[in-house]
Protein backbone atom coordinates (compact mmCIF):
# COMPACT_ATOMS: atom_id res chain seq x y z
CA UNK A 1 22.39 2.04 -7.04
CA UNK A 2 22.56 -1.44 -5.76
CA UNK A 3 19.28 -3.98 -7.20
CA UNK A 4 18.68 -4.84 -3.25
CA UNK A 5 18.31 -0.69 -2.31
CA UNK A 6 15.62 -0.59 -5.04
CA UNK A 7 13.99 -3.63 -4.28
CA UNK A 8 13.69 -1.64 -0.46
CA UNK A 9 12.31 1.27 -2.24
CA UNK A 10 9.63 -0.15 -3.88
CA UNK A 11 8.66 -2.39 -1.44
CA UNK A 12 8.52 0.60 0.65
CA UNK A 13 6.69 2.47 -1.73
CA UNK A 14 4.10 -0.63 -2.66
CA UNK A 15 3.35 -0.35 1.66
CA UNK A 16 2.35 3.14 1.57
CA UNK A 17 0.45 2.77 -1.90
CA UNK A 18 -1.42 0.12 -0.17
CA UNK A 19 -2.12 1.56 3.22
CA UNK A 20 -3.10 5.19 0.99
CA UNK A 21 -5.36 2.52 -0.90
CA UNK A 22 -7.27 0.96 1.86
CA UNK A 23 -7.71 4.63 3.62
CA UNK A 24 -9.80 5.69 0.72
CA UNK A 25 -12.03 2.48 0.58
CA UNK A 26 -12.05 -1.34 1.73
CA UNK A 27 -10.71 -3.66 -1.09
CA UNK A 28 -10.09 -6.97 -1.84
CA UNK A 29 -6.59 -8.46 -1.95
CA UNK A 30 -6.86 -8.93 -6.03
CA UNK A 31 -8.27 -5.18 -6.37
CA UNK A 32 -5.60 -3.88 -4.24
CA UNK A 33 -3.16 -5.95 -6.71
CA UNK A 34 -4.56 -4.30 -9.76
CA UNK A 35 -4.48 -1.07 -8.35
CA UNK A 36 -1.30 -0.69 -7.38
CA UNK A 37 -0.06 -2.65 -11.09
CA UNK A 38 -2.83 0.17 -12.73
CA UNK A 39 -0.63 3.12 -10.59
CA UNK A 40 2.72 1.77 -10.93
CA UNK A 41 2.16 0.52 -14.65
CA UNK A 42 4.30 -2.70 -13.30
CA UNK A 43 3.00 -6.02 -13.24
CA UNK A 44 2.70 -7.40 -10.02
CA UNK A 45 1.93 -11.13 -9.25
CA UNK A 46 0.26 -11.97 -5.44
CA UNK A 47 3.54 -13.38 -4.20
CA UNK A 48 4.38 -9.91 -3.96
CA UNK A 49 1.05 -7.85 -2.95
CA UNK A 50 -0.24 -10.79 -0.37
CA UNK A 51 2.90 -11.14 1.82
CA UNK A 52 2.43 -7.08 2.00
CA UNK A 53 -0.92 -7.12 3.31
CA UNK A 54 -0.17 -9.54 5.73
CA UNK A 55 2.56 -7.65 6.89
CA UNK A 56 0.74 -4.90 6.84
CA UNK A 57 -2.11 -6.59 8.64
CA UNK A 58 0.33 -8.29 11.32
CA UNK A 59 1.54 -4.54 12.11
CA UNK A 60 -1.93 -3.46 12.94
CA UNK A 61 -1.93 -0.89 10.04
CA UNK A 62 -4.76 -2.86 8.27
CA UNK A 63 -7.56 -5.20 9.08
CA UNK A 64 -9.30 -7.49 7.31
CA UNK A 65 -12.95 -9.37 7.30
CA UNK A 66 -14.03 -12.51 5.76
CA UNK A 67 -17.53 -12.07 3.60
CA UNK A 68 -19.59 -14.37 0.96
CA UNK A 69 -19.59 -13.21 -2.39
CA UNK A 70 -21.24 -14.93 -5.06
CA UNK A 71 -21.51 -17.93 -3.04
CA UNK A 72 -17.42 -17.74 -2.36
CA UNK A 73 -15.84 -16.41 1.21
CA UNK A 74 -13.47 -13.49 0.40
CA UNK A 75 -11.07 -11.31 2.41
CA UNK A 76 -11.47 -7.76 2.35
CA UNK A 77 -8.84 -5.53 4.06
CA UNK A 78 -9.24 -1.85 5.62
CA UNK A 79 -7.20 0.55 7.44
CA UNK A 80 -6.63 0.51 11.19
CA UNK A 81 -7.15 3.68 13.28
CA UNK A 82 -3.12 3.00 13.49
CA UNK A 83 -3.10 2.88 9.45
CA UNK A 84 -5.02 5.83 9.48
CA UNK A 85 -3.05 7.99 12.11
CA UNK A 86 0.32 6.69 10.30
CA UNK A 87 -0.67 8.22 7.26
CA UNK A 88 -1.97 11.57 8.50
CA UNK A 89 1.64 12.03 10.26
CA UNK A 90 3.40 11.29 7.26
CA UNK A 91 1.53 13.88 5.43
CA UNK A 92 2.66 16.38 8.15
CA UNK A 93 6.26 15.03 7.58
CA UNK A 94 6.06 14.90 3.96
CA UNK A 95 5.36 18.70 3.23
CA UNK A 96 7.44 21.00 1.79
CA UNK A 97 10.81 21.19 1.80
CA UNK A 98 10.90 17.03 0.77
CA UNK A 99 7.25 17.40 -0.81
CA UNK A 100 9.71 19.87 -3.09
CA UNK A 101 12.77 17.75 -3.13
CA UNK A 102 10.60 14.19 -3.74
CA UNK A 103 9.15 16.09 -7.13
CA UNK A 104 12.88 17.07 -8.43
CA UNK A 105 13.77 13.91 -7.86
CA UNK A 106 10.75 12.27 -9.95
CA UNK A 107 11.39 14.52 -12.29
CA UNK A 108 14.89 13.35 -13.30
């Protein structure tokens, strides 16, 4: 497989893992970047997370809120009602047979 169809992959994957993410609970920028490095066991530097959640952001699948903590202002980013209604649909599209096919295929 060519380097640029895997780079498309991940990225893909890195937008879902995010938007799945920010369903579950509102997060920082840097937590979102350690998460996805603690589920992907890759390193991942914000020149590739931020650019994602702005993206992601500019699409209307997340929002995000300026707030003071500990005397600093920082971002935090949710899910949209669009985030949130993307991700229930791609449950429904996800089931089985690809749920099935998806797991063979990880386990290669």
């Amino acid at each position: 497989m060519g380097e640029e169809l895997i780079r498309s992959m991940i990225r893909g994957l890195n937008r879902l893992i995010i938007l799945w993410l920010l369903s579950r609970e509102e997060m920082t920028g840097y937590r979102v970047m350690k998460e996805l490095e603690r589920i992907t066991s890759q390193p991942l530097s914000p020149g590739v997370v931020y650019p994602l959640l702005y993206e992601l952001e500019g699409e209307n699948y997340l929002a995000s809120e300026w707030r003071r903590r500990g005397g600093r202002r920082v971002k935090y980013y949710s899910t949209t009602p669009k985030g949130r209604e993307t991700l229930r649909r791609l449950r429904e599209t996800i089931k089985t047979p690809l749920k099935e096919a998806l797991r063979e295929l990880l386990k290669e």
